[in-house]
Protein backbone atom coordinates (compact mmCIF):
# COMPACT_ATOMS: atom_id res chain seq x y z
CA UNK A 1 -65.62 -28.36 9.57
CA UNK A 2 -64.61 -25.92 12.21
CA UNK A 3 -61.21 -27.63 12.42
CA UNK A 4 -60.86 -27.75 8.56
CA UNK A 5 -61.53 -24.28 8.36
CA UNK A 6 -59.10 -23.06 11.60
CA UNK A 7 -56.58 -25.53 9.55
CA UNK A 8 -56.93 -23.53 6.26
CA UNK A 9 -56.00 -20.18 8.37
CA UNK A 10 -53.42 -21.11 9.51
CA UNK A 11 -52.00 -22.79 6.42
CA UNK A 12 -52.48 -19.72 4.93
CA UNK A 13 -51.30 -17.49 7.64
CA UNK A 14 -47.97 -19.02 7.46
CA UNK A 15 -47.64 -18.86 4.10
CA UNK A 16 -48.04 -15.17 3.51
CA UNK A 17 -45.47 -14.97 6.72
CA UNK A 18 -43.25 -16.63 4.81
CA UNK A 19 -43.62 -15.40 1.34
CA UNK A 20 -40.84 -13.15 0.96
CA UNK A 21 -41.72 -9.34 0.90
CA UNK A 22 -40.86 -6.74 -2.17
CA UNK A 23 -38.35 -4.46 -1.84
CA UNK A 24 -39.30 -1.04 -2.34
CA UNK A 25 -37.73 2.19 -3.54
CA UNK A 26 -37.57 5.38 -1.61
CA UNK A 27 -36.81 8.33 -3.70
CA UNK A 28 -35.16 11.17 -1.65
CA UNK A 29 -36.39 14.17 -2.03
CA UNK A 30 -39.58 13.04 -3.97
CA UNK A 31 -40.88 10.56 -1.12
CA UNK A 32 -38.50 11.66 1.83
CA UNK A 33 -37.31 15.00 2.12
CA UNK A 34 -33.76 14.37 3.57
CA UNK A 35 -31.44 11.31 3.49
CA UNK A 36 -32.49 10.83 7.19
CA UNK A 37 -35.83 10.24 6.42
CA UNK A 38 -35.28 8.41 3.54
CA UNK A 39 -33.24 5.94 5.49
CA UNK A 40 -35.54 5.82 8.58
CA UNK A 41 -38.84 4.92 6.18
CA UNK A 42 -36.43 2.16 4.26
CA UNK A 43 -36.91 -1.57 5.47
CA UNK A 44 -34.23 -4.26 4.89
CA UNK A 45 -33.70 -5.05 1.80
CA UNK A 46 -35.32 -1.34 0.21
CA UNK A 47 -33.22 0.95 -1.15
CA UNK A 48 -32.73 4.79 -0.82
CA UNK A 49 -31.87 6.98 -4.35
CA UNK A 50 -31.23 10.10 -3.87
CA UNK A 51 -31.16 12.14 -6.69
CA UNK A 52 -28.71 14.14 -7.87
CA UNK A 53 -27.68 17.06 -5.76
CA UNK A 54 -25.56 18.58 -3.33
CA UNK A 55 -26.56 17.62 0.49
CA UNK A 56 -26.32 20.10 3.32
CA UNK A 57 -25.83 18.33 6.48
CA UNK A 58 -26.15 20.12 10.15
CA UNK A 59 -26.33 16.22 11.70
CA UNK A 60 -24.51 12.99 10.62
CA UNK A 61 -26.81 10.18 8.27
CA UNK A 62 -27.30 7.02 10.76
CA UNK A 63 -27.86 3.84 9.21
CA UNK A 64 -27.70 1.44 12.26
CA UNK A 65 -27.33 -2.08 11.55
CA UNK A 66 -30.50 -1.77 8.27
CA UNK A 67 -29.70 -4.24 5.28
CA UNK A 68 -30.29 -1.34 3.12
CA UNK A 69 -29.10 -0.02 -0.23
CA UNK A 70 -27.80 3.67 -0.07
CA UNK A 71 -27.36 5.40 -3.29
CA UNK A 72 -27.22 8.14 -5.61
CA UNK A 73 -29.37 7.62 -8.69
CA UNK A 74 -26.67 7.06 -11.17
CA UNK A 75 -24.54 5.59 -8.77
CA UNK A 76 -21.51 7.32 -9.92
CA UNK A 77 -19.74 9.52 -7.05
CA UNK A 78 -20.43 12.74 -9.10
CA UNK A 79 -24.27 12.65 -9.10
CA UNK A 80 -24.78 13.55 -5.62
CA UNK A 81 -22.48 15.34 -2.55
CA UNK A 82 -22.63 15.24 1.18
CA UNK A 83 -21.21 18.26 2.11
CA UNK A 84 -20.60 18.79 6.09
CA UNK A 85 -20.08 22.55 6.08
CA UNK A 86 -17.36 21.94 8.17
CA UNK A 87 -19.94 21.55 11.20
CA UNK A 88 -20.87 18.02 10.24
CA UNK A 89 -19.94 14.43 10.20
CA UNK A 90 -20.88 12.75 7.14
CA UNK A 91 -22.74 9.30 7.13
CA UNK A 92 -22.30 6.67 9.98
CA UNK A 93 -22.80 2.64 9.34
CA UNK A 94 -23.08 1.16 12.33
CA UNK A 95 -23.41 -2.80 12.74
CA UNK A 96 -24.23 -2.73 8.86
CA UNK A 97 -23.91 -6.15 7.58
CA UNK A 98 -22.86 -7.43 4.50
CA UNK A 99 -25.87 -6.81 2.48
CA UNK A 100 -25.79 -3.20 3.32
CA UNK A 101 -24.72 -1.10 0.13
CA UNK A 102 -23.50 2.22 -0.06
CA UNK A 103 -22.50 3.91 -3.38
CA UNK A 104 -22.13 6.58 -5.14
CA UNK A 105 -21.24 9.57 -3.09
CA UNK A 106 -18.90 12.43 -2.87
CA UNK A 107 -18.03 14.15 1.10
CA UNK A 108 -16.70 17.41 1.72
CA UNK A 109 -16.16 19.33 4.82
CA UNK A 110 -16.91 16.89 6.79
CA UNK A 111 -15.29 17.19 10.44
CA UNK A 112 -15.60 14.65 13.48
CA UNK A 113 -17.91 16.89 15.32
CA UNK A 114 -19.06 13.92 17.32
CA UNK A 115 -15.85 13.13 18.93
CA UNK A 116 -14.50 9.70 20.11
CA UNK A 117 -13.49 7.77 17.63
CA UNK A 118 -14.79 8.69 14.42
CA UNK A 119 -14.08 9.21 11.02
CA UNK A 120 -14.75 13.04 9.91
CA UNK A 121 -16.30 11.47 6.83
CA UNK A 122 -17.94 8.25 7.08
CA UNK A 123 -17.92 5.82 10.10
CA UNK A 124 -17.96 2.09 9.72
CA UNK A 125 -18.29 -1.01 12.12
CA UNK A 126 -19.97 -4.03 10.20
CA UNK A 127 -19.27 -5.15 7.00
CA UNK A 128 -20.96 -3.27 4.30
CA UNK A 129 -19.97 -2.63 0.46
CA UNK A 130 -18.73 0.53 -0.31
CA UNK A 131 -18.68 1.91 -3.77
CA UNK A 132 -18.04 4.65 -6.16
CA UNK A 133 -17.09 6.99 -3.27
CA UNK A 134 -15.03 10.16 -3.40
CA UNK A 135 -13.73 11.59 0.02
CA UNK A 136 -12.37 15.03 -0.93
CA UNK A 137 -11.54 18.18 1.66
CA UNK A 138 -12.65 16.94 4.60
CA UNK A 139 -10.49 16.68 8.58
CA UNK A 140 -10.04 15.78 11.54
CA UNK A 141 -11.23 13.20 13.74
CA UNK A 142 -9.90 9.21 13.40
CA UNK A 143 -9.61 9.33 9.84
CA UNK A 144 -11.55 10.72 6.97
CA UNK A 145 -12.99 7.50 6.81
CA UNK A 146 -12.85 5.02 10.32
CA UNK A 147 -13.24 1.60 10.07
CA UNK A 148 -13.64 -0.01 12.98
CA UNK A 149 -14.55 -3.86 13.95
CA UNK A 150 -15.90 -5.88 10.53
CA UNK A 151 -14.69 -6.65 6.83
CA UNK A 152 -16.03 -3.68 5.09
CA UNK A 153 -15.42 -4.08 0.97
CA UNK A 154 -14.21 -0.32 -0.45
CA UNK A 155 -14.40 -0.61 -4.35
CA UNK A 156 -13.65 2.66 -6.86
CA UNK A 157 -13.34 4.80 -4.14
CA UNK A 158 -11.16 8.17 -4.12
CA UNK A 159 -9.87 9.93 -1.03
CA UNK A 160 -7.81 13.11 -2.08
CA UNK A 161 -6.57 16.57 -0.41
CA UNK A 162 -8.37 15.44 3.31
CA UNK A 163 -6.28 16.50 6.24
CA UNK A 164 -5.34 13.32 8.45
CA UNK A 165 -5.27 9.46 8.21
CA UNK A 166 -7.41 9.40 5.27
CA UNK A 167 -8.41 5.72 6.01
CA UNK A 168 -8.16 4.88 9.50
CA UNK A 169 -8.36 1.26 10.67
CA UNK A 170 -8.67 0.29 14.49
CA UNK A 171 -9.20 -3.62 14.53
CA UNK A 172 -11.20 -3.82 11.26
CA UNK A 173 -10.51 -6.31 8.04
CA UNK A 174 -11.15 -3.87 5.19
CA UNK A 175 -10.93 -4.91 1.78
CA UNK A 176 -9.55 -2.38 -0.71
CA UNK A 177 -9.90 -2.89 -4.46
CA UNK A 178 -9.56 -0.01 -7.46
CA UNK A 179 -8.93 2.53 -4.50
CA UNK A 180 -6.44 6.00 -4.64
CA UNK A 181 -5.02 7.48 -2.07
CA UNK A 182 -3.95 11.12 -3.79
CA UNK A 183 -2.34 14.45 -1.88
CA UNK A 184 -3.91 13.64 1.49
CA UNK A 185 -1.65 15.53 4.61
CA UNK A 186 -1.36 14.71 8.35
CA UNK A 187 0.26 13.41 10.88
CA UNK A 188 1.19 9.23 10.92
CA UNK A 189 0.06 7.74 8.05
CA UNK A 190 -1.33 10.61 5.73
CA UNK A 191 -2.91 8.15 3.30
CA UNK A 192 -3.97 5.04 5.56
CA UNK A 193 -3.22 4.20 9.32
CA UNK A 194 -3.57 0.56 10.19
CA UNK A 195 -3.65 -0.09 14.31
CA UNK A 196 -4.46 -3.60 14.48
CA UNK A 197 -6.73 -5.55 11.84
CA UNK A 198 -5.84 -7.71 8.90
CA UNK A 199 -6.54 -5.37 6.02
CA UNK A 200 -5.97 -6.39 2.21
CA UNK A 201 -5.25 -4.29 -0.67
CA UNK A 202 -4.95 -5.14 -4.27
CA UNK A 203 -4.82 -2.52 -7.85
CA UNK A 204 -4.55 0.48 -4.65
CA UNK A 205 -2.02 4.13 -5.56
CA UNK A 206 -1.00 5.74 -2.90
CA UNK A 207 -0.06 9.42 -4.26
CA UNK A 208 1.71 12.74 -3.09
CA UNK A 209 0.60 11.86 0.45
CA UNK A 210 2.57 14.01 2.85
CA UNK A 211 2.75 12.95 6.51
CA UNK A 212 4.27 14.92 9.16
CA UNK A 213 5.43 12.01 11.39
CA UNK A 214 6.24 8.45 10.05
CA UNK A 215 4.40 6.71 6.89
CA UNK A 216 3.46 9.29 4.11
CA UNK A 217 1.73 6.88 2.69
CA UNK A 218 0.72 3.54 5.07
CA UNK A 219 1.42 3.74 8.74
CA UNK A 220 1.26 0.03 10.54
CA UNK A 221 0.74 -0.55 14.08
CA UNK A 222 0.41 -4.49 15.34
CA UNK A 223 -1.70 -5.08 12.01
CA UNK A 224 -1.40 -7.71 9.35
CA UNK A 225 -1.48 -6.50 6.22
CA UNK A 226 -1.70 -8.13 2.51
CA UNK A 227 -0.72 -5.78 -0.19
CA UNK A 228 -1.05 -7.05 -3.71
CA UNK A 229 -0.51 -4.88 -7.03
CA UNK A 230 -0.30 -1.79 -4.75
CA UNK A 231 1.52 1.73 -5.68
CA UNK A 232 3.53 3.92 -3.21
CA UNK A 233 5.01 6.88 -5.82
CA UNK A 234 5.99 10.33 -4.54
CA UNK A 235 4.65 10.41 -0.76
CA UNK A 236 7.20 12.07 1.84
CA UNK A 237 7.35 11.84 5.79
CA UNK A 238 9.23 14.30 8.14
CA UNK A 239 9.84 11.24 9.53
CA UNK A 240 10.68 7.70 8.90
CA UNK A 241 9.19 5.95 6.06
CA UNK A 242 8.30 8.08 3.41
CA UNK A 243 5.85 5.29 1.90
CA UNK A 244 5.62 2.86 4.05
CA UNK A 245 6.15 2.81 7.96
CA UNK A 246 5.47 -0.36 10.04
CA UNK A 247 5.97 -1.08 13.69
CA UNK A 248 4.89 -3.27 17.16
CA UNK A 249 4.61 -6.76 15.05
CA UNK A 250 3.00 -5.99 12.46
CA UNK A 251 3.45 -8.51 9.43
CA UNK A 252 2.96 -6.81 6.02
CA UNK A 253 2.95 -8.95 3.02
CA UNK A 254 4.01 -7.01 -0.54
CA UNK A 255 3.78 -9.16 -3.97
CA UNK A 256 4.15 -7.01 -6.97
CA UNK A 257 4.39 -3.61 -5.09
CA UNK A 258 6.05 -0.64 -6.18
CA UNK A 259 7.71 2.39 -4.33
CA UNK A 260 8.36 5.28 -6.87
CA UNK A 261 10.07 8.52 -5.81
CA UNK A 262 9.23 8.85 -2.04
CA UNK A 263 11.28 10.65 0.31
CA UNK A 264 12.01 10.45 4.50
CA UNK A 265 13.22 13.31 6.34
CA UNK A 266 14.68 10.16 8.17
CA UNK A 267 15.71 6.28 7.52
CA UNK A 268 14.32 4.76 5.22
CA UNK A 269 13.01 6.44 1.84
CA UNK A 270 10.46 3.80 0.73
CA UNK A 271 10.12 1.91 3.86
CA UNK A 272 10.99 1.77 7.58
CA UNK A 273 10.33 -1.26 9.93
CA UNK A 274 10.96 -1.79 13.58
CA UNK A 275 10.08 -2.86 16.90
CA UNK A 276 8.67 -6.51 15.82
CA UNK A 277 7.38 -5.65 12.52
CA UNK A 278 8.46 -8.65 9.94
CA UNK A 279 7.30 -7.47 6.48
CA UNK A 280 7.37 -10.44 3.77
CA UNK A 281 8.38 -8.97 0.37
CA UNK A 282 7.95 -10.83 -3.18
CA UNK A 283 8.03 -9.46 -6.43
CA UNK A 284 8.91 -5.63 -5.03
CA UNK A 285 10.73 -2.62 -7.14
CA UNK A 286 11.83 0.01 -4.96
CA UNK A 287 13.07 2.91 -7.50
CA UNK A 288 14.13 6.67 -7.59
CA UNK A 289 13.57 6.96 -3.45
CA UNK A 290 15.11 9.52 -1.16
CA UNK A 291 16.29 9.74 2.61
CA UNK A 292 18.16 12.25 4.70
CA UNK A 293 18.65 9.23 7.12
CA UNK A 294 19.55 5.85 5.75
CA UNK A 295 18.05 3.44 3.78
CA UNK A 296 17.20 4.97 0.37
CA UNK A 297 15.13 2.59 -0.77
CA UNK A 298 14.49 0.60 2.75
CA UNK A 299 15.61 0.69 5.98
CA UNK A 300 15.08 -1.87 8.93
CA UNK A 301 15.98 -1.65 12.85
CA UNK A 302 16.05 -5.21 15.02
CA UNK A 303 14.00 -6.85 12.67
CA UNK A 304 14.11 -9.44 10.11
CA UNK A 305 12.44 -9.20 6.75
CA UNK A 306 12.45 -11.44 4.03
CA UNK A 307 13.16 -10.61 0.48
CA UNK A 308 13.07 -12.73 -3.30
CA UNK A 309 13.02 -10.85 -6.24
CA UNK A 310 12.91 -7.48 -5.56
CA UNK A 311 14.78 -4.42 -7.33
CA UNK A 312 16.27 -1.28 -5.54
CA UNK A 313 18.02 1.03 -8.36
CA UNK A 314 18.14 4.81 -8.05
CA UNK A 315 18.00 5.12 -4.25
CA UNK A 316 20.02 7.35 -2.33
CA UNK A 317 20.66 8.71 1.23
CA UNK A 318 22.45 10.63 3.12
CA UNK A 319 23.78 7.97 5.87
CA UNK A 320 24.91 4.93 4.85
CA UNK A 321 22.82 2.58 3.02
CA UNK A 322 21.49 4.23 -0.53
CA UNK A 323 19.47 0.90 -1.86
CA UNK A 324 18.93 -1.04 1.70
CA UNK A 325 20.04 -0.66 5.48
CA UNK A 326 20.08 -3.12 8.29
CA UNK A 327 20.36 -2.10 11.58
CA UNK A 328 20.07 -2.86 15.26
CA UNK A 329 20.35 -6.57 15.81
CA UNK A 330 18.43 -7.09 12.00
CA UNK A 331 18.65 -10.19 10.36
CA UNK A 332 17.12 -9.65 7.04
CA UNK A 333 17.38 -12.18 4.23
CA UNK A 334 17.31 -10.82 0.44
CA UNK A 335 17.20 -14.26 -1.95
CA UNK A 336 17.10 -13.33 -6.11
CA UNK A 337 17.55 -9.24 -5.14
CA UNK A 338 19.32 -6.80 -7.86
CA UNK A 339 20.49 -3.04 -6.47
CA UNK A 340 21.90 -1.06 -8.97
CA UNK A 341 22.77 2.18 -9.34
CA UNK A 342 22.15 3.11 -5.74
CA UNK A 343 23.77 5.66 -4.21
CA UNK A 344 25.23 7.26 -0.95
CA UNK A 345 29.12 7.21 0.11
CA UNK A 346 29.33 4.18 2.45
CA UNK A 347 27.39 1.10 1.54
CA UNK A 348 25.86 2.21 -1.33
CA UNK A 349 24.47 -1.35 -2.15
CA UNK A 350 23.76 -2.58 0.96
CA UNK A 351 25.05 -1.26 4.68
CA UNK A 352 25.13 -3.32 7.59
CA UNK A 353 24.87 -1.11 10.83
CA UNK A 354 25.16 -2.23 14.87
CA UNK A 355 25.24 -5.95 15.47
CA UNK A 356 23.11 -6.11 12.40
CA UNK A 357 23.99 -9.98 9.94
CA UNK A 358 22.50 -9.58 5.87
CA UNK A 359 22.07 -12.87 4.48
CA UNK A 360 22.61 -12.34 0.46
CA UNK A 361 21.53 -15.32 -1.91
CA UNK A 362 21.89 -15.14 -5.50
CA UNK A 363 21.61 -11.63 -5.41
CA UNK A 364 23.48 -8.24 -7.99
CA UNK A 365 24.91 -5.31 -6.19
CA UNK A 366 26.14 -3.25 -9.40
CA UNK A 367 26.92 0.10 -10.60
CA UNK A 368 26.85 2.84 -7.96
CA UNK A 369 27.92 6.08 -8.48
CA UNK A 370 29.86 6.55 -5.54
CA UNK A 371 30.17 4.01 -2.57
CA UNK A 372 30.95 -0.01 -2.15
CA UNK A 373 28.07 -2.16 -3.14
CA UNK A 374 28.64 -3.44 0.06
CA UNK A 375 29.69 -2.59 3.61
CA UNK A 376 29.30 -3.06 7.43
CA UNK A 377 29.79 -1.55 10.29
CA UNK A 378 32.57 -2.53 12.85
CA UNK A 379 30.01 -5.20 14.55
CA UNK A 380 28.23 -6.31 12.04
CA UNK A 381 28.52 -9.21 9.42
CA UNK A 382 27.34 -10.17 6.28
CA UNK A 383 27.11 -13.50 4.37
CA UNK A 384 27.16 -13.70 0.83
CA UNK A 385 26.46 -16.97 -1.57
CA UNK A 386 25.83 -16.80 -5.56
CA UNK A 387 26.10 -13.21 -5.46
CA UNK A 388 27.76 -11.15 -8.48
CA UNK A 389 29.23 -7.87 -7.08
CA UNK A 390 30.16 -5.51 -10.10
CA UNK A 391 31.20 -2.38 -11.05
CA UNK A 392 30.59 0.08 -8.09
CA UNK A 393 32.32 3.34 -7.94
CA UNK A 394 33.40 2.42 -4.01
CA UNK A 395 34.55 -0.82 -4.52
CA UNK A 396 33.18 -4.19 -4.92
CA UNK A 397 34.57 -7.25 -2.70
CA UNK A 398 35.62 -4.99 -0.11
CA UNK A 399 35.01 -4.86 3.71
CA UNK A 400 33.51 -7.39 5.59
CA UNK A 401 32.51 -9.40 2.22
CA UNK A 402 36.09 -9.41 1.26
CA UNK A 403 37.20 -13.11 2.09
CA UNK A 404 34.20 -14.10 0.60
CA UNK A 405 34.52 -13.68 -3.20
CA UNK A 406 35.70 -16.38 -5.35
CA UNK A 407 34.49 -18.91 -2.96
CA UNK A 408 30.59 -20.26 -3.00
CA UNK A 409 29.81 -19.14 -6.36
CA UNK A 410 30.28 -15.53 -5.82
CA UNK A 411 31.69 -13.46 -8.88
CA UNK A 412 32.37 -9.60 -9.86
CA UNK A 413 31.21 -9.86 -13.93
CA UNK A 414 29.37 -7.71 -15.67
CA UNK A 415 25.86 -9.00 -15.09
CA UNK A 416 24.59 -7.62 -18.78
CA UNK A 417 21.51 -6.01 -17.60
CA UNK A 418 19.36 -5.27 -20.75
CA UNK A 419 19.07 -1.37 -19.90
CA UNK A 420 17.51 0.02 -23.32
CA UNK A 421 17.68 -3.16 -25.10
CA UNK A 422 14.58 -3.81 -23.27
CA UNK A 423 13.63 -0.55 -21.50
CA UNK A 424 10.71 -1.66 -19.63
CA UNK A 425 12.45 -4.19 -18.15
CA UNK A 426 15.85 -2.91 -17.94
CA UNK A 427 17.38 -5.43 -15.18
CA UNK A 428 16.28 -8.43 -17.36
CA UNK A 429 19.38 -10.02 -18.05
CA UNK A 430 20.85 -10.58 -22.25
CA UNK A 431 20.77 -14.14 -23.10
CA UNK A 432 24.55 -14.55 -22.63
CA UNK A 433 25.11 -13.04 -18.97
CA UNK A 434 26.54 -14.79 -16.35
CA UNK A 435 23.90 -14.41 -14.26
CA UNK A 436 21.35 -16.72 -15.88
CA UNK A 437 21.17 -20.04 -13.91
CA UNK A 438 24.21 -22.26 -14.63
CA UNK A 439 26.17 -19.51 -15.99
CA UNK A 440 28.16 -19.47 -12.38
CA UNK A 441 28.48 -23.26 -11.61
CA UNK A 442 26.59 -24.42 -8.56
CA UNK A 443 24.22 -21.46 -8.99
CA UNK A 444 20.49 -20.86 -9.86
CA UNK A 445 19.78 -17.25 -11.73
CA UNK A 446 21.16 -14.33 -9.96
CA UNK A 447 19.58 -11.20 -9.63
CA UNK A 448 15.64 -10.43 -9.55
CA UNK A 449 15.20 -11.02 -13.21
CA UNK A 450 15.61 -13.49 -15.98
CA UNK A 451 16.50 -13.44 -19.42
CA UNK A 452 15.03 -10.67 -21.23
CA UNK A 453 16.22 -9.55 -24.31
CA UNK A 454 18.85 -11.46 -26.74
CA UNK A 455 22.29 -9.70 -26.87
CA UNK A 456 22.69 -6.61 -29.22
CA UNK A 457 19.21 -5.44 -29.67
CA UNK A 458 18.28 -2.80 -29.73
CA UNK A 459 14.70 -0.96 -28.81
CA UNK A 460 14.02 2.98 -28.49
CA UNK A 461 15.45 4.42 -25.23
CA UNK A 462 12.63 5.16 -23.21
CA UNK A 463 15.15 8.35 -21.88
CA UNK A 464 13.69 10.39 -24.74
CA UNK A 465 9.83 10.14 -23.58
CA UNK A 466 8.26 11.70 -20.95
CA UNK A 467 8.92 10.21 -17.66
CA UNK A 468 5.01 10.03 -16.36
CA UNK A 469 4.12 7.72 -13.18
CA UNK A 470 2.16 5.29 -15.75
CA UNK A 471 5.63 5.37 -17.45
CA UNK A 472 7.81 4.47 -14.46
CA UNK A 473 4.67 2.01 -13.49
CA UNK A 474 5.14 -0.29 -16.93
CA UNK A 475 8.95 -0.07 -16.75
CA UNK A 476 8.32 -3.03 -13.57
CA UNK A 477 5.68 -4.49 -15.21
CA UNK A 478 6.70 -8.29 -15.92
């Protein structure tokens, strides 16, 4: 009997161990009186509302490594604000794992008044969710937000107006998804700053971001980046790379990526790469961007990209090179690439600097205003296959591509773009252009479009409406 009943206790000893406990709610200010507290009474799996409010902090929230929730009671980043009165560092996740929750927050003035290596605003290693954030106002330190060693998920999150990198990654694997980057100012990278890590982004803006160095927008150092559905429109750099900069081997990737209206004080108006970095680009429009170097739309230096099916019209520099500019010992290839209407007075296509060779397959260099669609410079080379050079103010099979046309299918026709026959698509190609596959023997389609509207219609010029970003956004949508 007295084994029996020592058997029953500890049959049922190990089953209350390992019945599984009930979360709990803590209610901050109505069980804990500051977010602190609220957090340090929470055990994992518990989670913290605070209630609507704005949050006074003298001392940074700590949530080390507790599988917690953290939230505001509507979860919505307007119900409650961490404010750091410039004095304060906002909230710091350290070793949070993946069922740690944050969400629904707004930070201002927050500063890095820790120092070392921290975000003014939040601080992450670990890899927590992040949600329905704003970061607005705050400065200094490694980013308004730091992310440092983990895959941390940021979902409907805001960072706007914040002096310096407004995301800074060291090592980390962020995922970004629904997030805006808007009028954020500082030094490399104003609106994200990648050194190392292999972040990916998809449905992310980056916005009026204004950098004083290189990258107004994204600033890569040795990191390995995937960028899907992701928006670069009006950021500017005193530098190179008004919306994208990328150096020391880093290996973007850009599929259906858009760079609208940015400017460089230096090379390359949309994007610069150098010193190892390879970007991979599919899918990409680069329109309407600026340099007072070269490169308009992009500009690379002793590197080699790769590009299929991606549009540069309405670039221009000052230097040579208004749509795209190769230089150094570059080796880019651009496969199924249209530049039109680019602009600058040598190479206003394409411009081949140093000991720099383009590779051009089945590719449109049409319409500039005032240089060749293409040129090099004394050393370097081009070669050119399936490739219909038209109508540009400069010249057309000039330079070093001049021995090249008539020979392996290359053309100068009019490539019948669809303009306002099909304004949101205006490179599409009418249903009787040359460009359409076949319609040069021995070649596939030419150009980074496809038939898109039948020859003679006619649809409202989209001229006469207001030119809004969500305007020049649909115009690439396919």
């Amino acid at each position: 009997m007295v084994f029996l009943r020592r058997s029953l206790l500890l049959t049922t000893l190990l089953l209350l161990w390992t019945l599984p406990t009930t979360a709990t709610i803590v209610h901050v200010p109505a069980d804990e009186p500051t977010i602190q507290d609220g957090v340090d009474a929470a055990s994992e799996g518990d989670t913290v509302m605070v209630a609507c409010d704005t949050y006074y902090l003298t001392d940074a929230v700590v949530i080390d490594g507790a599988d917690i929730t953290l939230r505001s009671a509507t979860g919505e980043a307007g119900c409650a604000t961490i404010d750091g009165q410039n004095a304060s560092h906002g909230f710091r996740c350290v070793s949070c794992g993946s069922s740690t929750t944050i969400m629904g927050f707004t930070f201002r003035n927050c500063v890095n008044a820790l120092g070392g290596i921290e975000g003014s605003a939040l601080t992450v290693t670990g890899s927590p969710d992040l949600l329905n954030l704003v970061f607005h106002d705050n400065s200094g330190g490694f980013g308004t937000a730091h992310c440092g060693m983990g895959a941390p998920t940021f979902t409907n999150v805001i960072f706007t107006d914040n002096s310096g990198s407004a995301l800074y990654v060291s090592g980390g694997d962020p995922v970004l998804t629904d997030v805006v980057f808007e009028l954020n100012h500082g030094g490399a990278g104003a609106g994200m700053q990648c050194q190392g890590g292999e972040a990916y982004l998809e449905d992310v803006e980056f916005k009026q971001n204004t950098s004083s160095g290189n990258g107004g927008g994204l600033f890569l150092d040795g990191a390995s980046v995937t960028l899907v559905d992701v928006t670069f429109y009006n950021n500017y750099a005193d530098g190179k790379g008004g919306g994208v900069y990328g150096f020391f081997s880093s290996t973007p990737s850009f599929e259906d990526v858009e760079f609208l209206g940015n400017y460089a004080g230096d090379d390359g108006g949309g994007m610069f790469c150098h010193d190892g970095c390879v970007p991979t680009l599919t899918d990409v429009v680069f329109h309407g961007n600026r340099s007072s170097g070269g490169g308009g739309g992009m500009a690379c230096l002793d590197v080699s990209p790769d590009l299929s099916h991606v549009t540069f019209d309405h670039n221009d520099s000052v230097d040579p090179g208004g749509g795209f500019r190769a230089d150094g010992t570059a080796s880019p290839t651009l496969q199924n690439v249209t530049l039109a209407h680019n602009d600058t007075f040598v190479g206003a296509g394409v411009y081949c600097a140093g000991t720099s060779h383009v590779t051009m397959e089945n590719c449109i260099v049409a319409f500039s205003d005032y240089g060749p669609g293409v040129e090099c410079g004394t050393t370097a080379s081009a070669t050119v296959t399936c490739t219909d050079v038209y109508g540009n103010a400069g010249g057309d099979w000039i330079d070093c591509i001049s021995s090249q046309y008539g020979s392996n299918g290359n053309v100068s026709l009019d490539p019948l773009f669809c303009d306002n026959q099909n304004p949101y698509t205006p490179y599409a190609l009418q249903d009787d252009s040359p460009c359409l596959s076949g319609g040069v023997p021995g070649c596939d389609l030419i150009g980074a479009w496809g038939q898109g509207c039948p020859a003679g219609t006619v649809v409202p010029d989209p001229a006469t409406a207001e030119a809004t970003w969500g305007v020049l956004k649909w115009m690439y949508r396919r």
